[in-house]
Structures are given as structure tokens and as C-alpha cells.
Protein backbone atom coordinates (compact mmCIF):
# COMPACT_ATOMS: atom_id res chain seq x y z
CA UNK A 1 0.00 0.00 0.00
CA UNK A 2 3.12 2.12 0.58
CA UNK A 3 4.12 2.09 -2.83
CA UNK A 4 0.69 2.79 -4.14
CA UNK A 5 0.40 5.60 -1.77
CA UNK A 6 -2.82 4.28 -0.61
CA UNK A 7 -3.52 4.22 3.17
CA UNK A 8 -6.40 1.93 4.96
CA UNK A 9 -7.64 3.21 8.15
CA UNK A 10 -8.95 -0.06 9.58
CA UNK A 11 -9.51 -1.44 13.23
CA UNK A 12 -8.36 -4.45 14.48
CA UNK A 13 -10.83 -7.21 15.77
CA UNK A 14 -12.07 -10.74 16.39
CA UNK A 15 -15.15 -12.93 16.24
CA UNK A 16 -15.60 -14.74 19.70
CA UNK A 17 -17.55 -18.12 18.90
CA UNK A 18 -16.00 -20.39 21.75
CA UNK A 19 -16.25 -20.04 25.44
CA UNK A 20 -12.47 -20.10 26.22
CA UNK A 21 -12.24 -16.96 24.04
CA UNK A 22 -15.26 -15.44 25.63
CA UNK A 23 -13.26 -16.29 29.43
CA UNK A 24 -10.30 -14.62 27.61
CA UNK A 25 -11.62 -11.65 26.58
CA UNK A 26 -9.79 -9.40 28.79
CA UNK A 27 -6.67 -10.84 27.53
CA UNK A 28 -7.53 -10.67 23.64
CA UNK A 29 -8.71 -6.61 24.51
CA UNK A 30 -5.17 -5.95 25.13
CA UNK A 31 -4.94 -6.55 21.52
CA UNK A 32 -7.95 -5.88 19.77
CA UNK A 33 -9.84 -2.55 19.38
CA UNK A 34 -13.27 -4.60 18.84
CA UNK A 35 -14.63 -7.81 19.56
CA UNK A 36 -18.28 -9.71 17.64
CA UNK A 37 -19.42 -12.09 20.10
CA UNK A 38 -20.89 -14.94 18.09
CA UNK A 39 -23.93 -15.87 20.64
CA UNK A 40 -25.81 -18.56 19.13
CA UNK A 41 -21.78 -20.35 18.43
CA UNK A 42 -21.13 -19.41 22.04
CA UNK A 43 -24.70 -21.27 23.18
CA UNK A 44 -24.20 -24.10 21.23
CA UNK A 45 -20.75 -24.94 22.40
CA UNK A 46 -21.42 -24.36 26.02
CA UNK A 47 -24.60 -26.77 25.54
CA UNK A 48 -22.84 -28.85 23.38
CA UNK A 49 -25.81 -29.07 20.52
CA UNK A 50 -26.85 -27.57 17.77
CA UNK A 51 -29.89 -25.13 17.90
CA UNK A 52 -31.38 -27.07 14.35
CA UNK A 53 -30.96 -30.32 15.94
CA UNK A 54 -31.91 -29.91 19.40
CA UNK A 55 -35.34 -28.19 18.01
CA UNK A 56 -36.25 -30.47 15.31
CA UNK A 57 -35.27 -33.45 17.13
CA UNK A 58 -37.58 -32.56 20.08
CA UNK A 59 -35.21 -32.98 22.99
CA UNK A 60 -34.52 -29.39 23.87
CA UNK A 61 -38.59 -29.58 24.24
CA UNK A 62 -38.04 -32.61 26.64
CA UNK A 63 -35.60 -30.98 28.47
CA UNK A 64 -37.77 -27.56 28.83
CA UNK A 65 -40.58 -29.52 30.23
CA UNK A 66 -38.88 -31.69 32.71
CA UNK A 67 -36.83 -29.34 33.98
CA UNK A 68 -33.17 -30.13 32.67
CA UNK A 69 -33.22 -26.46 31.22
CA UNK A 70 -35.04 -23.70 33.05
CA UNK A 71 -35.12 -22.13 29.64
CA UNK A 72 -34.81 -22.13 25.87
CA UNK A 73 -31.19 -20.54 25.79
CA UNK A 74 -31.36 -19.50 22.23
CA UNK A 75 -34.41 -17.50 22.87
CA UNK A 76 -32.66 -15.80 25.63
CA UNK A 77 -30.11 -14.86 23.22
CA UNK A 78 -32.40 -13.74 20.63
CA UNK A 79 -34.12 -11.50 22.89
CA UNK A 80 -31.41 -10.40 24.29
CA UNK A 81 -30.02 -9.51 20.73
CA UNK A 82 -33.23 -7.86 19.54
CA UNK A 83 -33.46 -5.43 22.85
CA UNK A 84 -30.10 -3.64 22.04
């Protein structure tokens, strides 16, 4: 870009999709001037299932109603995402 004589402002980030990078975060802002959290990769790891399967399976369902889960995690994160 030097020899073009072309200059890029641009900011330095990262995505966070896993929870060790979400625990890290203070660490990674020593480097980064933004961060995208990646909720619904964040909720699936922590859970360990994927939001398609665990709804058109039917077990996340199961797991509402007996109790396993006091709530449907990915709607908390969608409403959480649609009030900011």
C-alpha cells in the first residue's frame, strides 16, 4: 500500500464463537480494538448441541418440560439480541 500511496484506516478485531475466548476476553482486549461475540456459536458450544438439531429433534422440548433447562437458551439470546 506504501508504494501505491494508498492508506487503509482499519480497526483491528475478532469474532468470539468459543467459550475459552469469551473467558479470555480481557486478555484478547489488550490486543484488539473490537470484539463480535458470536452468541448462538457461544450457546451451542457451552450446551454442546446444535440449535437445528436440538429443536427439530424434540429434545430441547423434553428438556424444557422436565426441567433439565429452566429455559430455551437460544431464545434468551435472541431477545437479548433484539433489545439492544
Amino acid at each position: 500500500m506504501q508504494e501505491q500511496g494508498t492508506e487503509i484506516d482499519y480497526k483491528f478485531g475478532t469474532m468470539i464463537e468459543i467459550p475459552r475466548a469469551a473467558l479470555s476476553a480481557h486478555q484478547l482486549a489488550e490486543h484488539a480494538e473490537f470484539f463480535s461475540f458470536g452468541t448462538n456459536g457461544l450457546t451451542q458450544k457451552i450446551f454442546g448441541m446444535p440449535r437445528d438439531d436440538a429443536e427439530a429433534a424434540g429434545f430441547l422440548i423434553r428438556y424444557l418440560r422436565t426441567g433439565i433447562l429452566p429455559e430455551n437458551s437460544f431464545a434468551l439470546v435472541i431477545r437479548s439480541r433484539d433489545s439492544e
